[in-house]
C-alpha atoms as a PDB file:
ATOM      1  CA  UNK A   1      11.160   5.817   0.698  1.00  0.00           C
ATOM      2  CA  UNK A   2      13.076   4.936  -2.561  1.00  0.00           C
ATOM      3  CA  UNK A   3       9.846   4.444  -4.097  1.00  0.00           C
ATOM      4  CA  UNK A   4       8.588   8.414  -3.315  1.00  0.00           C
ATOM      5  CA  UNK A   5      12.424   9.511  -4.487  1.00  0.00           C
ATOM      6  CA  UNK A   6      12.392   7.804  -7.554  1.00  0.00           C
ATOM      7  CA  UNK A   7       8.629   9.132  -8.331  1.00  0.00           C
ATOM      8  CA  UNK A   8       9.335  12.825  -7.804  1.00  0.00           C
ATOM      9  CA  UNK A   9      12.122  12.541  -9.811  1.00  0.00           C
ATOM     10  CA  UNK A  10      10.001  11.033 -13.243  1.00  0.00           C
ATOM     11  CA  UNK A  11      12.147   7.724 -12.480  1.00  0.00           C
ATOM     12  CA  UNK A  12       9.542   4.923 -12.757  1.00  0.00           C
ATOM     13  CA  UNK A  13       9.098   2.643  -9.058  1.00  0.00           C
ATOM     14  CA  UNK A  14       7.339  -0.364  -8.820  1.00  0.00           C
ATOM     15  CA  UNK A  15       6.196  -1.400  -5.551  1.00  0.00           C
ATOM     16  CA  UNK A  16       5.739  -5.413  -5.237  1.00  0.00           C
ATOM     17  CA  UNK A  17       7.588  -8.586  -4.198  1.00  0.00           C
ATOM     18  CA  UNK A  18      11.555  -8.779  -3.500  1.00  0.00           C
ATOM     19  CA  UNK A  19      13.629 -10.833  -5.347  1.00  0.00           C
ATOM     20  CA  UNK A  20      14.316 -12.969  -2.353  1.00  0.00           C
ATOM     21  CA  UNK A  21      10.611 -13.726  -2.422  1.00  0.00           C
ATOM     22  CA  UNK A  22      11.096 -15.234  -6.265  1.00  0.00           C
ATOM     23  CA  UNK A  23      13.638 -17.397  -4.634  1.00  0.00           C
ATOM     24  CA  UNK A  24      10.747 -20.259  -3.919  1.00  0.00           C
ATOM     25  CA  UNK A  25      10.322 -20.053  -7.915  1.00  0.00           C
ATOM     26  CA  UNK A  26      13.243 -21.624  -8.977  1.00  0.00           C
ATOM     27  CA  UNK A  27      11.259 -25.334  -8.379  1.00  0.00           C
ATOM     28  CA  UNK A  28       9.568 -25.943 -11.784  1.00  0.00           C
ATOM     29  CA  UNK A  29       7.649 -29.156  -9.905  1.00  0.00           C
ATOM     30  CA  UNK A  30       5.889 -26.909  -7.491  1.00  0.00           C
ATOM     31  CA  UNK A  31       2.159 -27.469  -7.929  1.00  0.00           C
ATOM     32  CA  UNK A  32       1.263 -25.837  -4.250  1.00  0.00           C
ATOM     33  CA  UNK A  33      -0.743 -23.424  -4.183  1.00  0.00           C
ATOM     34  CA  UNK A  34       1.746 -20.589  -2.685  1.00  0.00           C
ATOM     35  CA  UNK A  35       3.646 -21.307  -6.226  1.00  0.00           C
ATOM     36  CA  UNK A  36       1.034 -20.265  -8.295  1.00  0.00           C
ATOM     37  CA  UNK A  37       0.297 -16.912  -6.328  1.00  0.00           C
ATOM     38  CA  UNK A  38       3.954 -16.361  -6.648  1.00  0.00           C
ATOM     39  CA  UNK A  39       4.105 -17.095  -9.890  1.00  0.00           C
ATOM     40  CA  UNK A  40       1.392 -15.232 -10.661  1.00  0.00           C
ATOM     41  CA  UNK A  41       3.072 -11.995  -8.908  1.00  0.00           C
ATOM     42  CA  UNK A  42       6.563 -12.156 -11.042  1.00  0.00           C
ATOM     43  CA  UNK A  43       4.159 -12.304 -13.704  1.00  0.00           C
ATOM     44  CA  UNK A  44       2.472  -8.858 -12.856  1.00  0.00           C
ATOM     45  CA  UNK A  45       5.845  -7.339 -11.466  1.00  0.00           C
ATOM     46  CA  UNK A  46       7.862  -8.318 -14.847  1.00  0.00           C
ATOM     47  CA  UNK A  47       4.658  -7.005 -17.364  1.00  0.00           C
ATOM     48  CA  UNK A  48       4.841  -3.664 -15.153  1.00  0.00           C
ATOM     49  CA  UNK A  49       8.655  -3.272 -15.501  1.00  0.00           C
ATOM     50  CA  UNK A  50       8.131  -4.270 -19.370  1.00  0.00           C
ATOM     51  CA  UNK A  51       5.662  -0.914 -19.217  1.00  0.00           C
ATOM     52  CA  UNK A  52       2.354   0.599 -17.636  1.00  0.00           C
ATOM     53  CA  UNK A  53      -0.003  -2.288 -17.088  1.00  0.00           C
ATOM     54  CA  UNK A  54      -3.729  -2.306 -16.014  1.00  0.00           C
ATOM     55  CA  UNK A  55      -4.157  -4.139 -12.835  1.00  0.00           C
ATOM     56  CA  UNK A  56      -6.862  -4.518 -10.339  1.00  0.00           C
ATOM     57  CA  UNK A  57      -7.207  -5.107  -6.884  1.00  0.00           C
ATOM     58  CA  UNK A  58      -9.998  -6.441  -4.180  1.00  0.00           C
ATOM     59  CA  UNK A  59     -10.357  -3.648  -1.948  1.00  0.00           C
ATOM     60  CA  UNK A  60     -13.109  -2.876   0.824  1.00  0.00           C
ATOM     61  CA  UNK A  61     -14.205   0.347   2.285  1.00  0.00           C
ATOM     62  CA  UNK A  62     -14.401   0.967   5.896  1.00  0.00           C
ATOM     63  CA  UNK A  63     -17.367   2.931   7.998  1.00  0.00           C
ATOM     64  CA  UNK A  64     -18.463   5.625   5.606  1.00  0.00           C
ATOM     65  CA  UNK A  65     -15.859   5.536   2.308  1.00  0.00           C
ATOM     66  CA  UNK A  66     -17.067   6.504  -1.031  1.00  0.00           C
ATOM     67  CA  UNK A  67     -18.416   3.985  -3.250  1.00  0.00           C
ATOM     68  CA  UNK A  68     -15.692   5.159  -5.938  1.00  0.00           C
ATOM     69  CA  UNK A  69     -12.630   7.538  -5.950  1.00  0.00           C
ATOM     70  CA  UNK A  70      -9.942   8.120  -8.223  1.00  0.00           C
ATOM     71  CA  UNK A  71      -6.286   9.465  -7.792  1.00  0.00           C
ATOM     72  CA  UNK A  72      -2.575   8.540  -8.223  1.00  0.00           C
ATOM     73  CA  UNK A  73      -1.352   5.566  -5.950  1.00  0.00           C
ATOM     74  CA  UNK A  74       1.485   6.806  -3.661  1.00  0.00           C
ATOM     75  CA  UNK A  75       3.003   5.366  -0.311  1.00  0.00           C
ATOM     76  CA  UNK A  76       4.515   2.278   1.021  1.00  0.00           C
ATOM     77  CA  UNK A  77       5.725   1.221   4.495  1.00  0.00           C
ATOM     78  CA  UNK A  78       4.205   3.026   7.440  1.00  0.00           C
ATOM     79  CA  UNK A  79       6.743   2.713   9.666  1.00  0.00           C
ATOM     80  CA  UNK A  80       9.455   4.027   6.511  1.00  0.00           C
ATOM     81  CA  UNK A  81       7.454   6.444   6.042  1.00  0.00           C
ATOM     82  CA  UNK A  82       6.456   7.949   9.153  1.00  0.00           C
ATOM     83  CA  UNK A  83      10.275   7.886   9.829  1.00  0.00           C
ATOM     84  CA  UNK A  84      11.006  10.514   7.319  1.00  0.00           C
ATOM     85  CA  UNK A  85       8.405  13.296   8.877  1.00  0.00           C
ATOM     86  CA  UNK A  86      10.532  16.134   9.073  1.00  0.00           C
ATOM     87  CA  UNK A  87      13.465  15.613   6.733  1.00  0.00           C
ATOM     88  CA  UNK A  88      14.281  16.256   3.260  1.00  0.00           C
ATOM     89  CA  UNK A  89      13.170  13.039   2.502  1.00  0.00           C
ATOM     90  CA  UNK A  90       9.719  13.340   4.353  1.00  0.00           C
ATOM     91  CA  UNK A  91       7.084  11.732   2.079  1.00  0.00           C
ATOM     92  CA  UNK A  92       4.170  13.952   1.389  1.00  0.00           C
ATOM     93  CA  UNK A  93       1.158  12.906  -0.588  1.00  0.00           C
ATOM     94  CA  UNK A  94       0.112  14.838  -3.721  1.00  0.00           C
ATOM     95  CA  UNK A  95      -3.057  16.287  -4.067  1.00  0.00           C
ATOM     96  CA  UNK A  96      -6.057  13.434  -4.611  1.00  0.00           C
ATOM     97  CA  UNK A  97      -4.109  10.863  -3.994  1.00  0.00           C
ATOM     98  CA  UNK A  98      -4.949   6.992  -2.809  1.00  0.00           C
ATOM     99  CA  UNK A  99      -2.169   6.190  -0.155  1.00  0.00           C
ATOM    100  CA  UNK A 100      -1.501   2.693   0.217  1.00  0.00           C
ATOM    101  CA  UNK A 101       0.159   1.676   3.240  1.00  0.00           C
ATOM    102  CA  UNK A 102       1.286  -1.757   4.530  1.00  0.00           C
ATOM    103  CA  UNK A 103       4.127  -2.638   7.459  1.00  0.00           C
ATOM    104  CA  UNK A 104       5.892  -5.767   8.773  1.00  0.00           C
ATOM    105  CA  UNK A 105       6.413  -7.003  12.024  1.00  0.00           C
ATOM    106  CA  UNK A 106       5.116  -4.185  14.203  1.00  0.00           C
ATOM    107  CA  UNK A 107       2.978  -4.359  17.461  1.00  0.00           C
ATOM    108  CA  UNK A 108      -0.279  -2.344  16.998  1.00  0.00           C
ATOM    109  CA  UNK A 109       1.007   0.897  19.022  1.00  0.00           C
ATOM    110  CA  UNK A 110       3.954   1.634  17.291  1.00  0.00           C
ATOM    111  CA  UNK A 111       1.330   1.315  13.869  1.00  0.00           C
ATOM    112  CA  UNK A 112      -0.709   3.960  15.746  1.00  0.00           C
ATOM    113  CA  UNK A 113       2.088   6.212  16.758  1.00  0.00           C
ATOM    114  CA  UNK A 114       3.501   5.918  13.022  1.00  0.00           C
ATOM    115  CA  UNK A 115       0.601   7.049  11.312  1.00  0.00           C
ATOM    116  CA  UNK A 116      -0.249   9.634  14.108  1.00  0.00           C
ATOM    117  CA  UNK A 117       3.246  10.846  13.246  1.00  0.00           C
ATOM    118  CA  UNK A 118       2.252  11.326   9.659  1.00  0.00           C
ATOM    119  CA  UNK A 119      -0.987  12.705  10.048  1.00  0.00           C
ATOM    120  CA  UNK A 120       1.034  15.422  12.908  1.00  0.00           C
ATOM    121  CA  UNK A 121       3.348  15.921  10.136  1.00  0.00           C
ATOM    122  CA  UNK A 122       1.302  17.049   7.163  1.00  0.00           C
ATOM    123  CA  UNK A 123       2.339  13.951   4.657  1.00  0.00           C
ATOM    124  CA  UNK A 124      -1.675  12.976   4.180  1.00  0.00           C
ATOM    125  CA  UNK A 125      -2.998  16.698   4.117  1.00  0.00           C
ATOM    126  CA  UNK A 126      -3.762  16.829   0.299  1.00  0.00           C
ATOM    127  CA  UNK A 127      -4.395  12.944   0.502  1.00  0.00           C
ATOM    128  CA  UNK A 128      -7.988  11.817  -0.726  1.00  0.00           C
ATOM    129  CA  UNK A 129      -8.097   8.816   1.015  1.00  0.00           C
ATOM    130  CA  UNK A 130      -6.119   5.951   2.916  1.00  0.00           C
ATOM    131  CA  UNK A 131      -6.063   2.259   1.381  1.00  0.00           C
ATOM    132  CA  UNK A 132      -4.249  -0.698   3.741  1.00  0.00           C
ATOM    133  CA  UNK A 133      -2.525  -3.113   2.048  1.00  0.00           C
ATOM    134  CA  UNK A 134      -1.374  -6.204   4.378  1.00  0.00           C
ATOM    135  CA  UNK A 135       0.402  -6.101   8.220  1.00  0.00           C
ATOM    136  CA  UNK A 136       1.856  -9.021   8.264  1.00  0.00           C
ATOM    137  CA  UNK A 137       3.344 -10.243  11.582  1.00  0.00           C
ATOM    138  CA  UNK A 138       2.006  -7.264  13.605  1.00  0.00           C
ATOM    139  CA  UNK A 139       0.134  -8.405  16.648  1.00  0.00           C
ATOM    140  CA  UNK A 140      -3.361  -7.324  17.619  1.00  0.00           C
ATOM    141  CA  UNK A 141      -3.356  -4.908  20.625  1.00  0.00           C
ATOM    142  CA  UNK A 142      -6.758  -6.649  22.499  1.00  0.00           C
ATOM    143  CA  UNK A 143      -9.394  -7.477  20.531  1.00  0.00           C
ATOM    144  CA  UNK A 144      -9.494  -4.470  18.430  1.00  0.00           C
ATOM    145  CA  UNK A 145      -9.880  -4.459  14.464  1.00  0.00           C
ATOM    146  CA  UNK A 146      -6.355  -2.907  13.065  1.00  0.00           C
ATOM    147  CA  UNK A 147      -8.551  -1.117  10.606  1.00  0.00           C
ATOM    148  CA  UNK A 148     -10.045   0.771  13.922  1.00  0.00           C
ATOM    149  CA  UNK A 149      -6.268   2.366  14.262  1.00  0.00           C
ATOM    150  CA  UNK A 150      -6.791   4.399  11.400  1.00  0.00           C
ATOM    151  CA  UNK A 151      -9.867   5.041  11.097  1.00  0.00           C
ATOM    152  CA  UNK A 152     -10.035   6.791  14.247  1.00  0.00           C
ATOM    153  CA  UNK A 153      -6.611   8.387  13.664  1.00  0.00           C
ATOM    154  CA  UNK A 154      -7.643  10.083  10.504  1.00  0.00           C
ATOM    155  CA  UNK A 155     -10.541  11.499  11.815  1.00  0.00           C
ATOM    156  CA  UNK A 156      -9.310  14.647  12.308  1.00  0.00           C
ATOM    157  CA  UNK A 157      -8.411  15.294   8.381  1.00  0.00           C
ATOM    158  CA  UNK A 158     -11.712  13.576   7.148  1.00  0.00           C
ATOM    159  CA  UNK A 159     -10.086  10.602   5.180  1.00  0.00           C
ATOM    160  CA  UNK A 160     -12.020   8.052   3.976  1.00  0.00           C
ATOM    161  CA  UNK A 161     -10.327   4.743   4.909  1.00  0.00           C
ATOM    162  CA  UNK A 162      -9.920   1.515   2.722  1.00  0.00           C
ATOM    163  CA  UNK A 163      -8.664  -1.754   3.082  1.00  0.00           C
ATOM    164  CA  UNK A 164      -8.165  -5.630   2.230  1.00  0.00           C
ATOM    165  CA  UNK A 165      -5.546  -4.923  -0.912  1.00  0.00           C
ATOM    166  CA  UNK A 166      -3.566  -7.866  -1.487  1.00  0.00           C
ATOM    167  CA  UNK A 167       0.275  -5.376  -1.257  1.00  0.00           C
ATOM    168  CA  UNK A 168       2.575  -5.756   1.364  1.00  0.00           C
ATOM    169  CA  UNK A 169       4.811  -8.495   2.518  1.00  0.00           C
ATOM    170  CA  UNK A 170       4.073 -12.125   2.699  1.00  0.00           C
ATOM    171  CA  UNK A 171       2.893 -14.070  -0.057  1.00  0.00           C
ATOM    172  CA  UNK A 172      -0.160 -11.967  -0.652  1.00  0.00           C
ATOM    173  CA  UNK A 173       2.082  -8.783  -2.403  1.00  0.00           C
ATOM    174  CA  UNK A 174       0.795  -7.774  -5.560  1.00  0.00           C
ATOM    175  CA  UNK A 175       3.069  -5.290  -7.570  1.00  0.00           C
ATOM    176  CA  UNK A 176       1.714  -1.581  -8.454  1.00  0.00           C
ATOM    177  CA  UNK A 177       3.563   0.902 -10.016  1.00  0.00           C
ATOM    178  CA  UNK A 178       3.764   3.962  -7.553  1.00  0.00           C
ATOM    179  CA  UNK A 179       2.343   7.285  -8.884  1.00  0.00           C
ATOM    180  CA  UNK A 180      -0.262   4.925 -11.308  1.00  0.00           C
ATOM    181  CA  UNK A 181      -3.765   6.273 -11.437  1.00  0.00           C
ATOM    182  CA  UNK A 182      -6.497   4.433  -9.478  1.00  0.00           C
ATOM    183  CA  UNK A 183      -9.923   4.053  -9.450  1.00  0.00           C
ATOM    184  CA  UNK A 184     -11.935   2.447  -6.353  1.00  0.00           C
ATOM    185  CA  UNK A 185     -15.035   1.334  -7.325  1.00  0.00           C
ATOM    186  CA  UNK A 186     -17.355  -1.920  -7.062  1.00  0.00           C
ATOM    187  CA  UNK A 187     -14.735  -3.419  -4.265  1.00  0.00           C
ATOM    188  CA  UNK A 188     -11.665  -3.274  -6.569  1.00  0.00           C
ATOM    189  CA  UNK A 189      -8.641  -1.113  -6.838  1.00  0.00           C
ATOM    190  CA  UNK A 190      -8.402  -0.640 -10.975  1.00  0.00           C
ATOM    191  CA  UNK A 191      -4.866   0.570 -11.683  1.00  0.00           C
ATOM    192  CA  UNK A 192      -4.994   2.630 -15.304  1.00  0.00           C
ATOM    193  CA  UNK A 193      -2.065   1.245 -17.876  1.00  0.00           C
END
């Protein structure tokens, strides 16, 4: 939300890892392997405050998705987002653009009935495409994929869907600065400096 606000008004955002998740950090003897990755994140999050930095991704496409597509990176939290429909603060995504979107701690249906309540609302209209970043804590509803959520709930506007980016919550939350242009291609999400 403060992400979108700060974009459309040429303020730079950076979506990536809290400061309370840099709290582990603070250990200069950590060798473990959740150390490095969160090392390695600071490192990405501070280089991208310091100015635009090329990044890439791992990303997979699901069903049908283009082999490569290109467009600014917008979006965030699902469940923020979808929150917003019909306020002044209602996120909508420009035209072309790659909308990455991750959640928290949310049972499958209310994931389904947040981005149904985007879709109802317009915010992905002028979207190219849907990337998911991580759903951490969010139980499974049966046995289904959660990439079958929205690929079936997008059907209606034609979106190509994409997933497996390491951005979210939990230790796998790689920064990218929001509004960045991106370019899918070869199972990676290239961010332009």
């Amino acid at each position: 939300m403060l992400l979108d606000h700060w974009h459309r008004h040429g303020l730079p955002a950076i979506h990536g890892p809290v400061v309370k998740a840099a709290g582990g950090l603070l250990d200069a003897h950590d060798e473990s392997e959740e150390y490095g990755v969160l090392r390695r994140q600071l490192r990405e999050t501070l280089a991208l405050i310091d100015g635009p930095t090329a990044l890439d991704y791992p990303i997979a496409g699901w069903d049908k998705a283009p082999g490569t597509l290109t467009g600014p990176l917008v979006g965030g939290n699902l469940t923020t987002l979808a929150s917003l429909v019909g306020t002044p603060a209602a996120f909508s995504a420009p035209e072309g653009a790659l909308v990455i979107l991750e959640d928290v701690g949310e049972p499958w249906y209310r994931l389904e009935r947040a981005l149904w309540q985007l879709v109802q609302g317009g915010a992905l209209d002028r979207a190219a495409a849907v990337c998911l970043g991580t759903f951490e804590g969010c139980p499974p509803w049966g046995n289904e994929r959660l990439e079958a959520i929205p690929a079936e709930t997008l059907v209606p506007l034609g979106l190509p869907l994409y997933h497996g980016l390491p951005i979210g919550h939990g230790l796998h939350n790689r920064p990218w600065r929001y509004g960045a242009i991106g370019h899918i291609g070869q199972g990676q999400l290239a961010v332009e400096a």
